[in-house]
Protein backbone atom coordinates (compact mmCIF):
# COMPACT_ATOMS: atom_id res chain seq x y z
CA UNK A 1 21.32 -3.42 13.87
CA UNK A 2 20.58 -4.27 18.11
CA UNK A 3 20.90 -7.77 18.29
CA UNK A 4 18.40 -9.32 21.05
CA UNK A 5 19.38 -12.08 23.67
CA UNK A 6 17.22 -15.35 22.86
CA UNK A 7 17.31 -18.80 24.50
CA UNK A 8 14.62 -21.32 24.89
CA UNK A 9 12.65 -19.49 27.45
CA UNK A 10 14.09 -21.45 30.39
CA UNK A 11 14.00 -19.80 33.43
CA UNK A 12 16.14 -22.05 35.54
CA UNK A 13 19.25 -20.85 36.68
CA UNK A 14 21.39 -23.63 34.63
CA UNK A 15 19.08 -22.12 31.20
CA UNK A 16 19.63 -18.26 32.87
CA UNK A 17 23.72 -19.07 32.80
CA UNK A 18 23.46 -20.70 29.67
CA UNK A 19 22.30 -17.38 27.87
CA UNK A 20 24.59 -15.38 29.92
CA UNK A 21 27.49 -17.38 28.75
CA UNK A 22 25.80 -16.97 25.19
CA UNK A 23 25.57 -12.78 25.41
CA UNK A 24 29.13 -12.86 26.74
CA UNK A 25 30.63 -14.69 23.71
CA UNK A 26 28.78 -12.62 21.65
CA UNK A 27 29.78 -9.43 22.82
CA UNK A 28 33.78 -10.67 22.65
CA UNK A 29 32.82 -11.72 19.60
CA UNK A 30 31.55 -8.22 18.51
CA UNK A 31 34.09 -6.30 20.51
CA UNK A 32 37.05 -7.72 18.97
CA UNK A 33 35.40 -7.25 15.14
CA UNK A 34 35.56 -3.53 16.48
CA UNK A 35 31.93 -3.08 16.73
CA UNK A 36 30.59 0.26 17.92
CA UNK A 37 29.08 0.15 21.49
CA UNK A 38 25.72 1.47 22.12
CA UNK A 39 25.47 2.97 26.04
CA UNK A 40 21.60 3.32 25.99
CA UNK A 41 20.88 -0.21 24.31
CA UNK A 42 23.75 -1.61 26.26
CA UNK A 43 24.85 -3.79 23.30
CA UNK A 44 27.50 -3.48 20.78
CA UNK A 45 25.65 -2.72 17.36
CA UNK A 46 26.23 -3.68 13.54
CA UNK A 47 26.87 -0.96 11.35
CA UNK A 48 24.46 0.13 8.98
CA UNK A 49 25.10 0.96 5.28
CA UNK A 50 24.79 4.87 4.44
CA UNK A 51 21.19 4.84 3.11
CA UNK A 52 21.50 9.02 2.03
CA UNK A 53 23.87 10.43 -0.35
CA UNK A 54 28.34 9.91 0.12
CA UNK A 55 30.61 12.94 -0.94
CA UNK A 56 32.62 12.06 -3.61
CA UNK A 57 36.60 12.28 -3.86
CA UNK A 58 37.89 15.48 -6.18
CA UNK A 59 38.48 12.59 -8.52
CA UNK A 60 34.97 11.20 -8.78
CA UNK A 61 33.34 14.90 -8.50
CA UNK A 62 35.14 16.12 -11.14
CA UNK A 63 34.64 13.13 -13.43
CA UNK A 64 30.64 13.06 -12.70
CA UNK A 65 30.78 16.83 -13.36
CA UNK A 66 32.46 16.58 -17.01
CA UNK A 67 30.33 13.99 -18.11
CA UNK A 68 27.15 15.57 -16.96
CA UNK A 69 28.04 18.30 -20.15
CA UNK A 70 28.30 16.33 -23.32
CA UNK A 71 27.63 19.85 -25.26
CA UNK A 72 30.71 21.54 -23.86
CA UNK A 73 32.70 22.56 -26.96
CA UNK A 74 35.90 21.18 -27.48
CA UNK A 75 37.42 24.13 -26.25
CA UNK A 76 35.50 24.16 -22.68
CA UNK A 77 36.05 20.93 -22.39
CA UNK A 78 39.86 20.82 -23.08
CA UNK A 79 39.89 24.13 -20.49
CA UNK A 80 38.03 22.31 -18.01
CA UNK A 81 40.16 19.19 -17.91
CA UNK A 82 42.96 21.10 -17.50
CA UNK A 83 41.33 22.94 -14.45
CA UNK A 84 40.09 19.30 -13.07
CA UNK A 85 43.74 17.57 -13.44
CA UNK A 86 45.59 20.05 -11.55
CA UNK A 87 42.89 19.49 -8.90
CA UNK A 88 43.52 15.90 -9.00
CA UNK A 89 46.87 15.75 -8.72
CA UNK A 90 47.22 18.07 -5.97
CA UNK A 91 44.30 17.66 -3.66
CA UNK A 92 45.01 14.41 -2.39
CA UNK A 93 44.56 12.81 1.29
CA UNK A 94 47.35 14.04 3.66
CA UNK A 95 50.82 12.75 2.77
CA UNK A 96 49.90 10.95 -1.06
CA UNK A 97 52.49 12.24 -3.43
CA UNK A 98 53.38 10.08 -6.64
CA UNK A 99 56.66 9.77 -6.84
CA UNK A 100 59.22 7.44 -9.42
CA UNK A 101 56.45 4.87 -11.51
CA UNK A 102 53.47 6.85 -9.85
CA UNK A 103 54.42 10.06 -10.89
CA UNK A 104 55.16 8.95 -14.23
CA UNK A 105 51.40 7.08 -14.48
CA UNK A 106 49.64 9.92 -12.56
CA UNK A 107 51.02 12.19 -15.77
CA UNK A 108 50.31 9.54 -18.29
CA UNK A 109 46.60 9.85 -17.21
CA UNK A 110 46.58 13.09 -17.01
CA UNK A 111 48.07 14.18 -20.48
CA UNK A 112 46.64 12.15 -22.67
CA UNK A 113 43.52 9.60 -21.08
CA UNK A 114 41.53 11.76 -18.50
CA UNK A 115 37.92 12.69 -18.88
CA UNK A 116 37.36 9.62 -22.17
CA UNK A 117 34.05 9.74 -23.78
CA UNK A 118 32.90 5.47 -23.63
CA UNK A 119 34.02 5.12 -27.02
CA UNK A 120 37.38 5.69 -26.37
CA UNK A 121 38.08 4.12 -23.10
CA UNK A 122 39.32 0.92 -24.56
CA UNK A 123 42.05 2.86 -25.65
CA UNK A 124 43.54 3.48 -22.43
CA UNK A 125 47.12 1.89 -21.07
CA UNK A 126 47.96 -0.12 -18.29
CA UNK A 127 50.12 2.82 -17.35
CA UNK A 128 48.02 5.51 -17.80
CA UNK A 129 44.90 3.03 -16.06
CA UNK A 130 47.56 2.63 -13.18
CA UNK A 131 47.45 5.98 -12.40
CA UNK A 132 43.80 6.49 -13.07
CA UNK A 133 43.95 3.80 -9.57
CA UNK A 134 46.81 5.88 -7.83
CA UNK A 135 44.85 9.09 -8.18
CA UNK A 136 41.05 7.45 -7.57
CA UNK A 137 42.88 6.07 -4.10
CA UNK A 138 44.37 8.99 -3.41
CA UNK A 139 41.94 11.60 -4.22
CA UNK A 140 40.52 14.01 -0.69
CA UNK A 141 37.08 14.12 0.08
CA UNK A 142 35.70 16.96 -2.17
CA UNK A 143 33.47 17.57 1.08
CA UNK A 144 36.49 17.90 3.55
CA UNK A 145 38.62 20.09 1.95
CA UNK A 146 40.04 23.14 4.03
CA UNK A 147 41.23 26.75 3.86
CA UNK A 148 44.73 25.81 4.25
CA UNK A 149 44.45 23.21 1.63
CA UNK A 150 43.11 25.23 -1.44
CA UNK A 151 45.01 28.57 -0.48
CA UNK A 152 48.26 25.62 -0.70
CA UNK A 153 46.39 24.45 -4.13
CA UNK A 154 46.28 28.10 -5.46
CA UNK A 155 49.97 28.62 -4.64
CA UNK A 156 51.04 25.78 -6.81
CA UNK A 157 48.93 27.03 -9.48
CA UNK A 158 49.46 30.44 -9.96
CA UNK A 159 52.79 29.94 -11.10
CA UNK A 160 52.71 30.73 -15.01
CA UNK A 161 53.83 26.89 -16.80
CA UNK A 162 55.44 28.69 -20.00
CA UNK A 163 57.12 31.50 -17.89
CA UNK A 164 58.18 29.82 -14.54
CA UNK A 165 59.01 32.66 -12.13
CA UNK A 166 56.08 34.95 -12.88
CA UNK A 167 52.87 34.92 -11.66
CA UNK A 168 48.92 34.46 -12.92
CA UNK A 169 47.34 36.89 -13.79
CA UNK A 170 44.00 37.60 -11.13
CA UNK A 171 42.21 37.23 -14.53
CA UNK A 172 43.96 34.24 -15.59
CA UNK A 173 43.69 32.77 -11.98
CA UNK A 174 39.81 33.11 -11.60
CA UNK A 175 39.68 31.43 -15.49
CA UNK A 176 41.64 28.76 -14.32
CA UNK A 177 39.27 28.24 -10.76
CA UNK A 178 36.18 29.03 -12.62
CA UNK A 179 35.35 25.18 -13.87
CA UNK A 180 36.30 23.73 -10.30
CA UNK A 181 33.87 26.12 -8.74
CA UNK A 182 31.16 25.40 -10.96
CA UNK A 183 31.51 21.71 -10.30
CA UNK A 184 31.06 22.45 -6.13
CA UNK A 185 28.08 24.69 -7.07
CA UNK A 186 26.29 21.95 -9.22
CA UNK A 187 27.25 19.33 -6.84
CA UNK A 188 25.92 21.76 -3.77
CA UNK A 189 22.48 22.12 -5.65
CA UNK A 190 21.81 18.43 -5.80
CA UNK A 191 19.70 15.93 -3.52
CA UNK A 192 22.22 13.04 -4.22
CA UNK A 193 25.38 14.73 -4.07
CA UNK A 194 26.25 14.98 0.01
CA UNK A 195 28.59 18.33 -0.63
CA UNK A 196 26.94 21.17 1.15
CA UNK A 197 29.34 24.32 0.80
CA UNK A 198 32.32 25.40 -1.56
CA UNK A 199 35.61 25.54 -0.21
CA UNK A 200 36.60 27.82 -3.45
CA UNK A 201 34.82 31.15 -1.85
CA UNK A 202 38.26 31.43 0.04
CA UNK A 203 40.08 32.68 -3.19
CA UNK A 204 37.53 35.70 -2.92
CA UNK A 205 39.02 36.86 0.18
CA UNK A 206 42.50 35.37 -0.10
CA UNK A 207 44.18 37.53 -3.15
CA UNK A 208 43.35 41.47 -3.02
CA UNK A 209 44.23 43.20 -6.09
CA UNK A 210 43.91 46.44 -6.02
CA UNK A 211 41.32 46.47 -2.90
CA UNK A 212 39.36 44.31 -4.78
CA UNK A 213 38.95 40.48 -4.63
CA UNK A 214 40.20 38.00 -7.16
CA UNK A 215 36.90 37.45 -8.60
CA UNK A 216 36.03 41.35 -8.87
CA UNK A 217 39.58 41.74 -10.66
CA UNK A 218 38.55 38.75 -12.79
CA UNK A 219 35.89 40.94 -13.95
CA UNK A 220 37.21 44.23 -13.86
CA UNK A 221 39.68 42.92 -16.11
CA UNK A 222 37.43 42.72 -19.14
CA UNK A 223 38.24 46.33 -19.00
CA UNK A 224 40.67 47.02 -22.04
CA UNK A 225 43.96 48.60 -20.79
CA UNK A 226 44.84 51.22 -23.46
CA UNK A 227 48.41 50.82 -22.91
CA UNK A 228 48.58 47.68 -24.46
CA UNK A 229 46.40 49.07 -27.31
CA UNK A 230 48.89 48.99 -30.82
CA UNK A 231 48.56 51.95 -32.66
CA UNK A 232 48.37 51.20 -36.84
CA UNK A 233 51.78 52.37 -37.42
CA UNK A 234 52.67 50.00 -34.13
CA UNK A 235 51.13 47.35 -35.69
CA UNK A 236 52.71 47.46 -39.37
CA UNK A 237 55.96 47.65 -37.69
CA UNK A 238 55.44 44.19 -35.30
CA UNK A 239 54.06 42.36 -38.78
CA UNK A 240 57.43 43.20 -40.17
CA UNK A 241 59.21 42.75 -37.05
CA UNK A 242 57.27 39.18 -37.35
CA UNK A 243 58.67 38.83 -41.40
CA UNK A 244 62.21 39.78 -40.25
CA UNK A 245 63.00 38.84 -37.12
CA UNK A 246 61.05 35.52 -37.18
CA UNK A 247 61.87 31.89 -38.41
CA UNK A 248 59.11 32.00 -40.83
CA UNK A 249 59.95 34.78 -43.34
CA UNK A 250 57.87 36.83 -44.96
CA UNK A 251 55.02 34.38 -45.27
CA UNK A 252 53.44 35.92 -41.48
CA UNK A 253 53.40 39.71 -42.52
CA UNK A 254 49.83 39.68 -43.68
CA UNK A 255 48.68 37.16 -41.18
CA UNK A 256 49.61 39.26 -38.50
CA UNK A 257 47.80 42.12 -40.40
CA UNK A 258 44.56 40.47 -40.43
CA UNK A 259 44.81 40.13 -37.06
CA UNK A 260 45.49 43.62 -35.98
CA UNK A 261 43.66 45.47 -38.68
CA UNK A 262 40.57 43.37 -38.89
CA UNK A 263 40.26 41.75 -35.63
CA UNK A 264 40.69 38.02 -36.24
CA UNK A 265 41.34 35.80 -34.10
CA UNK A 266 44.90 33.71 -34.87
CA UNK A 267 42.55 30.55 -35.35
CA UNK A 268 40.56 32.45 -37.51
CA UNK A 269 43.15 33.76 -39.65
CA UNK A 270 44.89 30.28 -39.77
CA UNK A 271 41.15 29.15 -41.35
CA UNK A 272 41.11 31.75 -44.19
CA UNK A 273 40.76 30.58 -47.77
CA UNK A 274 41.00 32.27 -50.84
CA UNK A 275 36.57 32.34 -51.62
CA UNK A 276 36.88 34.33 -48.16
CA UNK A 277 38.31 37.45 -49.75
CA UNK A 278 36.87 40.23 -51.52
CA UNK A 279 39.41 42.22 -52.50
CA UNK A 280 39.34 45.33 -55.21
CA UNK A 281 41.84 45.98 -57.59
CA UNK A 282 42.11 49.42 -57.14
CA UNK A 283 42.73 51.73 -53.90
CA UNK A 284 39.39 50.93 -51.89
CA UNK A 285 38.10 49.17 -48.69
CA UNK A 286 38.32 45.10 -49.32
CA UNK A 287 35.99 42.77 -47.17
CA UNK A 288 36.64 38.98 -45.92
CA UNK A 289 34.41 36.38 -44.52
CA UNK A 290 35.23 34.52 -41.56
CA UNK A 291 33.69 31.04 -41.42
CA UNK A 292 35.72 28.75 -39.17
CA UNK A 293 38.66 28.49 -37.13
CA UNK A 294 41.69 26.41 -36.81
CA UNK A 295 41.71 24.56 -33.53
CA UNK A 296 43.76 20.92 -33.98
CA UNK A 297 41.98 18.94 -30.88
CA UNK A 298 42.33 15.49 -30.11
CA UNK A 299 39.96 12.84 -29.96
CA UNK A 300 38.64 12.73 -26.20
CA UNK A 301 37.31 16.58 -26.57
CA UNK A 302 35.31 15.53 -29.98
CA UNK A 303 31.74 14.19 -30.57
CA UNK A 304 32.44 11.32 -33.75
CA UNK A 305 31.25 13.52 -36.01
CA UNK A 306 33.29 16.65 -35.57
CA UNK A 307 36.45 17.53 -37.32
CA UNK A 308 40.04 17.91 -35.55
CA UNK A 309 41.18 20.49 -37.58
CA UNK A 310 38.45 23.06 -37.91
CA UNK A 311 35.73 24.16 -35.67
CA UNK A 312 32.92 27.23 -35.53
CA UNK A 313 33.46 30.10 -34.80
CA UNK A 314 33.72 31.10 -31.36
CA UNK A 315 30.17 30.67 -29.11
CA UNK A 316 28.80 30.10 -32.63
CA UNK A 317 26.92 27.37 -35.07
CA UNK A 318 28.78 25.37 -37.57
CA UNK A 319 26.83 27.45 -40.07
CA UNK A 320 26.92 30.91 -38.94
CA UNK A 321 30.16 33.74 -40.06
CA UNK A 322 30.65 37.54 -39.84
CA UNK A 323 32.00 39.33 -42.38
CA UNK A 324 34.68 42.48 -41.96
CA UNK A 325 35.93 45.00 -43.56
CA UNK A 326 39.69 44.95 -44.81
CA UNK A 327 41.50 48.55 -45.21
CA UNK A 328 42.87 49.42 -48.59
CA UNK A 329 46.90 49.10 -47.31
CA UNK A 330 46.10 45.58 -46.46
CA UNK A 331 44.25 45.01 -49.45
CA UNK A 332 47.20 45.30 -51.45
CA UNK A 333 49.24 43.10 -49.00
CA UNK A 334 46.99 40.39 -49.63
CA UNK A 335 47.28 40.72 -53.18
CA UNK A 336 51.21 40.77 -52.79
CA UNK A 337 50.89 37.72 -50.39
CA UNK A 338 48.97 35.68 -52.93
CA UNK A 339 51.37 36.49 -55.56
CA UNK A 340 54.05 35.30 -53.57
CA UNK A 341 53.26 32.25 -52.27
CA UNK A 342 49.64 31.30 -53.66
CA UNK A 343 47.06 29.46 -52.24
CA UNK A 344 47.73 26.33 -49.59
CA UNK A 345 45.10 22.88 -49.44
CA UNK A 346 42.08 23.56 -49.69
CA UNK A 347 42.63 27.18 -50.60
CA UNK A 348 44.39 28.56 -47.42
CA UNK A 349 45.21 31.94 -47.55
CA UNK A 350 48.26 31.63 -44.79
CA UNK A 351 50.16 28.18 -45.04
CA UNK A 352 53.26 27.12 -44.63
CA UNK A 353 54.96 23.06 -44.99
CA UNK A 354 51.58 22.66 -46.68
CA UNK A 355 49.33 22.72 -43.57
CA UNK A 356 47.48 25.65 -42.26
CA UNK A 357 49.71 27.55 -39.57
CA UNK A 358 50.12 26.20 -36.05
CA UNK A 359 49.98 28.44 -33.26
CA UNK A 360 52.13 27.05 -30.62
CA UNK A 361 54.85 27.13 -33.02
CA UNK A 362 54.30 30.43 -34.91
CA UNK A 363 54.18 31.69 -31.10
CA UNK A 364 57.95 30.10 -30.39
CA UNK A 365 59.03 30.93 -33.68
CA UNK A 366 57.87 33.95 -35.07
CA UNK A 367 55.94 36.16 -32.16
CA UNK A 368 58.47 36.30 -29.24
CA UNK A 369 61.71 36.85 -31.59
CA UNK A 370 59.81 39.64 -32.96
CA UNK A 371 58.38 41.19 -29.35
CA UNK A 372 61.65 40.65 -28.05
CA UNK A 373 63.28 42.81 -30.74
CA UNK A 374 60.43 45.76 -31.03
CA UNK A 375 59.30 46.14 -27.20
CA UNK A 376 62.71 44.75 -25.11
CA UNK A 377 62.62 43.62 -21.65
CA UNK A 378 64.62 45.05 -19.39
CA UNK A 379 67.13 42.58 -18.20
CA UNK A 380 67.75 43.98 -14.55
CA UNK A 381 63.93 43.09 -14.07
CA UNK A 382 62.18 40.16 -13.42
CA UNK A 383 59.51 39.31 -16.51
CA UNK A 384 56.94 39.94 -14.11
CA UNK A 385 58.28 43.23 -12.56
CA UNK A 386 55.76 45.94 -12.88
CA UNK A 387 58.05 48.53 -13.61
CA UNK A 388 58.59 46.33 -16.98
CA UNK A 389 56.94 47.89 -20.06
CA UNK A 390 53.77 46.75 -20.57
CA UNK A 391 54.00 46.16 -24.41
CA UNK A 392 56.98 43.72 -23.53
CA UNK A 393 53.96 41.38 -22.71
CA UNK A 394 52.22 42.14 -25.82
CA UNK A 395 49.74 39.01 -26.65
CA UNK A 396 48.87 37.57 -29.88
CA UNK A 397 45.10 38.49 -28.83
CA UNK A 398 46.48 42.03 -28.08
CA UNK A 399 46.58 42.18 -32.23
CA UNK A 400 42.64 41.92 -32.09
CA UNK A 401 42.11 44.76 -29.28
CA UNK A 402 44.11 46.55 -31.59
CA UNK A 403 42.17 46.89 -34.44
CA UNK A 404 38.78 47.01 -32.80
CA UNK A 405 39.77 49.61 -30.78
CA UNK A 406 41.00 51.11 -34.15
CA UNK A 407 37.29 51.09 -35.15
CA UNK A 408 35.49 52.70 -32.51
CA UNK A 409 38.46 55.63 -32.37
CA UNK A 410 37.05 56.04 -36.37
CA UNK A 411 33.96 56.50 -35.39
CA UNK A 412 32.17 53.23 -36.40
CA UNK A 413 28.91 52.76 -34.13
CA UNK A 414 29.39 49.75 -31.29
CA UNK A 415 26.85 47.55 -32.72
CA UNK A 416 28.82 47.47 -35.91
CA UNK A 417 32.00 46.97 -34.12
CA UNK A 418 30.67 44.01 -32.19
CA UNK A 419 29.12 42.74 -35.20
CA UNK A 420 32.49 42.93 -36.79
CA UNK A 421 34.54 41.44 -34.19
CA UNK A 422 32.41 38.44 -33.71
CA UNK A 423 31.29 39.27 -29.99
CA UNK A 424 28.45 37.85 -28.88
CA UNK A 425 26.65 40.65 -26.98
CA UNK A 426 27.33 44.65 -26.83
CA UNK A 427 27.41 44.70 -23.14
CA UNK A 428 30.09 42.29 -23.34
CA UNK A 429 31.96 44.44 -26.35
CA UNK A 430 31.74 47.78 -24.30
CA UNK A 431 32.50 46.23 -21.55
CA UNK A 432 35.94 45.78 -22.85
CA UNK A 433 36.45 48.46 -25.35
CA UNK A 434 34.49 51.89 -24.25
CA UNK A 435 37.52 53.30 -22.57
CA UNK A 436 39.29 53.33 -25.80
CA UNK A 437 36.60 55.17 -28.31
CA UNK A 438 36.57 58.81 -26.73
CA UNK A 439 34.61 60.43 -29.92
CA UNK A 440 31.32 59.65 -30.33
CA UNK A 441 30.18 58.43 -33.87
CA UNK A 442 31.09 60.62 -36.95
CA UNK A 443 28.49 60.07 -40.00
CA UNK A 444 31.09 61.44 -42.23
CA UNK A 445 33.81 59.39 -41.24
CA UNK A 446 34.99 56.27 -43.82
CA UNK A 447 34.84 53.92 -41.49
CA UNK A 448 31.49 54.56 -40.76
CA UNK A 449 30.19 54.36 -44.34
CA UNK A 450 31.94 50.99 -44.57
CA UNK A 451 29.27 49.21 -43.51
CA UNK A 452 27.77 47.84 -46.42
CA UNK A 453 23.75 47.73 -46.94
């Protein structure tokens, strides 16, 4: 605010030097607080408080954004804080980098108390609150962030965590940037939110794959690559590849089964109980219900009333399932496998220690021993190398392109397919698997007919 010379209103030359002596202090006064000067006024002047909207740091944008979306599932929320705390801990003001106690806190945070709903926040640490402080300090202006800094961001990134020395996926990489460029695009649309571009539209241009741009390859790679499609044979010999080879025994056989021949997802297998099959006695086509999956999730990513063990099914309702045929050669597996080791709590199908199956450790345990051994690496190649075969980087999910793709190569219309596999919209179902059904529908065929009225 212009501050105005005042005195008494005398004119004499002792009341004149009087208020000269007065402006003179005060401007010493105000230059040495480090008060901006104003050339056209001719008076140093106070600064005013920001009346409009302030950018936010990463930190605060990307806390603001998470809480705005209480109905995120616990999934896209657990995704999305992932996405958020790599931004936080790298996109910091020039030279901040935790290091010794700080690095220790900043991780704390991170892992285990980022993103709390209210109720929990009591629960937090003085560590893990001291580097909740480091990182709010240290966070850059979401608003100020440049080329150089998120093409250094995406570097650091795209380096796989569980196989250091290979790199993202474009796919993977655009999943993993997706949540951070939703929160610049929300925060762009707002009145009280001073952020008026995304810095994230340099990714676009950065990465070619292919002649295409990260986020085109992101989408072209819905596409199903039918090299990496398991035949049925394939797929009886990795389930007892997974019985053999793995730490587990011959418990996994039919779990990986279910998987590959019917299209579950591992969650949803884990979540099978006994009242979910419908299987015949003799040689004919057996059905199952899927109702739920097994996701363990801790507390921060739960409303109260949800459970940490078992969730909906995916995009779905609490109440809604799909039900799916089971071929006759798996049929009697299941039999065999409920002779064997009979039912778990609560009726599981697949158990093991008494619990449901975990899939971190069925991955360590059973999946890569028994990849390893059917589809071998070549050890004069980096993981990574292209010339690698591609089956060597089979997925667990692969097991569900499988057997969908097994479908539609029967002959089974798309709409029952997608009903089957438990997408939520054809588009996005033949967006993934048309290049892998090159036979139209056959009426006569037994898959088709399996559909029950």
């Amino acid at each position: 605010m212009l501050y105005q010379l005042s005195y008494s209103g005398d004119t004499s030359i002792l009341g004149l030097l009087a208020a000269a002596q007065e402006w003179r202090e005060r401007a010493e006064r105000d230059f040495t607080r480090g008060l901006p000067f104003d050339l056209k006024a001719k008076q140093f002047i106070e600064p005013q408080a920001p009346t409009g909207p302030v950018a936010p740091s990463v930190f605060a944008l990307t806390e603001r954004y998470f809480h705005h979306n209480p109905e995120w599932e616990p999934a896209t929320k657990e995704a999305a804080a992932r996405s958020y705390n790599r931004a936080r801990r790298w996109l910091l003001v020039p030279g901040a980098d935790p290091a010794g106690d700080d690095l220790l806190a900043v991780e704390d945070f991170s892992s285990h108390a980022s993103f709390l709903p209210a109720r929990l926040e009591g629960q937090i640490t003085e560590p893990q609150r001291a580097g909740q402080v480091w990182l709010e300090a240290h966070s850059a202006p979401a608003d100020s962030l440049t080329s150089k800094q998120i093409e250094a961001f995406v570097s650091l990134i795209e380096i796989s965590e569980r196989k250091p020395g290979t790199r993202l996926s474009a796919a993977t990489l655009t999943r993993y940037l997706q949540p951070l460029r939703a929160a610049w695009n929300w925060a762009i649309a707002r009145d009280d939110v001073a952020i008026d571009r995304s810095p994230w539209v340099v990714v676009r241009a950065r990465r070619k794959v292919k002649g295409k741009s990260t986020l085109a390859a992101g989408r072209a790679g819905l596409a199903l690559d039918a090299d990496m499609v398991l035949s049925v044979f394939q797929s009886l010999a990795l389930a007892e590849a997974c019985a053999t080879e793995g730490a587990w025994g011959g418990v996994v056989e039919s779990f990986v089964l279910v998987m590959a021949l019917c299209g579950l997802r591992p969650g949803e297998a884990a979540g099978l109980v006994s009242e979910d099959l419908e299987l015949p006695l003799d040689d004919e086509l057996g059905w199952l219900v899927v109702r739920r999956t097994h996701r363990p999730t801790q507390d921060r990513w739960l409303d109260p009333d949800e459970d940490p063990e078992w969730g909906p099914l995916k995009d779905r309702d609490l109440t809604e399932s799909r039900r799916v045929p089971v071929p006759s050669l798996l049929v009697a597996k299941l039999h065999q496998h409920r002779e064997l080791y009979g039912e778990g709590p609560g009726g599981l199908v697949f158990h093991r220690n008494g619990k449901a199956f975990v899939r971190n450790q069925f991955a360590i345990r059973v999946w890569e021993p028994a990849c390893a051994q059917l589809f071998p690496r070549r050890a004069d190649l980096a993981p990574d190398d292209p010339r690698q075969s591609k089956l060597s980087r089979l997925r667990r999910h692969d097991l569900r392109h499988a057997a969908c793709s097994w479908w539609l190569r029967e002959g089974v219309d798309a709409v029952v397919c997608q009903r089957w596999s438990g997408h939520r919209t054809l588009s996005v179902f033949l967006d993934i698997y048309q290049g892998v059904a090159p036979r139209a529908r056959r009426p006569g065929s037994a898959a088709a007919r399996a559909e029950p009225p």
